[in-house]
Protein backbone atom coordinates (compact mmCIF):
# COMPACT_ATOMS: atom_id res chain seq x y z
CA UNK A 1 0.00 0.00 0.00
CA UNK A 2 1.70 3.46 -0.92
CA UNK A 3 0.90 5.87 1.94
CA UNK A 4 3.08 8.90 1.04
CA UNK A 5 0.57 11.33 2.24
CA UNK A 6 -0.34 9.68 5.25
CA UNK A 7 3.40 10.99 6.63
CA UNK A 8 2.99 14.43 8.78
CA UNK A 9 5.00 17.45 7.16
CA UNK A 10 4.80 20.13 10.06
CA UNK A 11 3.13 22.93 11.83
CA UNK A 12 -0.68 22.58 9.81
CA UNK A 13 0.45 19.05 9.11
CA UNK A 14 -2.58 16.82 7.43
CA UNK A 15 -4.69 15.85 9.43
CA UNK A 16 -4.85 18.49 12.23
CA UNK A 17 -7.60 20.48 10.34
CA UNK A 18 -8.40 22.71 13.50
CA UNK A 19 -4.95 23.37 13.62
CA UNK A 20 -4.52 22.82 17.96
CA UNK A 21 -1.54 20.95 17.35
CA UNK A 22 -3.04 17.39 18.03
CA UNK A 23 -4.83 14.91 15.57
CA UNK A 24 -7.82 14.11 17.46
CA UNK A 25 -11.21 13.99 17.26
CA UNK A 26 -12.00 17.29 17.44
CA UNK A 27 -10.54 17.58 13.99
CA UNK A 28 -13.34 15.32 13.02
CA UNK A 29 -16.01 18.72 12.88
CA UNK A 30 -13.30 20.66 10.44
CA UNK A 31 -12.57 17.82 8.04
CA UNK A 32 -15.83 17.91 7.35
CA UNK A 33 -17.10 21.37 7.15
CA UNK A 34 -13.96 21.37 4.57
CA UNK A 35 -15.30 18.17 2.94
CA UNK A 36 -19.09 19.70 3.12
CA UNK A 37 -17.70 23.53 1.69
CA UNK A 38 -15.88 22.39 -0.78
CA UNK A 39 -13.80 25.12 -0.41
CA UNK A 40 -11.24 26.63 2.40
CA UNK A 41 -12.79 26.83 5.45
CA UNK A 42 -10.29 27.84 7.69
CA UNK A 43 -6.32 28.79 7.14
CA UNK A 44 -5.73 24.92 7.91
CA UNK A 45 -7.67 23.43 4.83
CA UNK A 46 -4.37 22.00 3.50
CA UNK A 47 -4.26 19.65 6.27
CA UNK A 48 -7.26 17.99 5.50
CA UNK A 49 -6.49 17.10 1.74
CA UNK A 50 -5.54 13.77 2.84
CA UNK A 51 -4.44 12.59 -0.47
CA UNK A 52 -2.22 15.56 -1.66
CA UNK A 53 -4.33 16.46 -4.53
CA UNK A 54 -5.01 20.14 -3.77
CA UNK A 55 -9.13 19.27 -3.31
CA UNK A 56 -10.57 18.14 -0.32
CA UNK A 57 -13.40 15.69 -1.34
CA UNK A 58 -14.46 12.55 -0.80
CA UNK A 59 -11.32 10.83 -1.48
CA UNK A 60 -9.69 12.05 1.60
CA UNK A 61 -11.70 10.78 4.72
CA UNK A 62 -10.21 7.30 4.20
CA UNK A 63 -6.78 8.85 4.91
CA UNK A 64 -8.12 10.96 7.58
CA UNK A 65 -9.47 7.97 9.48
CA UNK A 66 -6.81 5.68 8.73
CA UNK A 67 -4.66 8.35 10.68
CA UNK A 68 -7.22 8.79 13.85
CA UNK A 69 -7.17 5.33 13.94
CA UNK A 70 -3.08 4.86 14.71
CA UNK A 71 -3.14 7.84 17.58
C-alpha cells in the first residue's frame, strides 16, 4: 500500500484540520465542514487534503481515518 501522504510534514500538518496541534477527534467537525464547503474553510484546509491532490473531497476521509485510527 503506498501511503506517502499519510506521513505528517509540520506545523498545519494533514490531518490536524483545527490546527490545535493534536490529531484528534475534534478535527473530526473541520474535516468535514472542509469536505461539506468544498472550499477553504479555515487557514488549515491544506491539512485535510488527505491525499495531496489540492481538493478536499471525498477521497480524503479514508486517509483521515486511517490516521485517527493509529493515535
Amino acid at each position: 500500500m503506498n501511503t506517502p501522504n499519510l506521513v505528517s510534514k509540520k506545523a498545519g500538518e494533514r490531518q490536524d484540520s483545527n490546527g490545535d496541534g493534536l490529531v484528534i477527534g475534534n478535527d473530526i467537525i473541520s474535516f468535514v465542514a472542509d469536505i461539506l464547503n468544498g472550499m477553504p474553510t479555515s487557514s488549515h484546509y491544506c491539512a485535510s487534503d488527505m491525499n495531496g491532490d489540492s481538493i478536499v473531497d471525498l477521497d480524503d476521509p479514508g486517509g483521515f481515518v486511517a490516521i485517527l485510527l493509529m493515535q
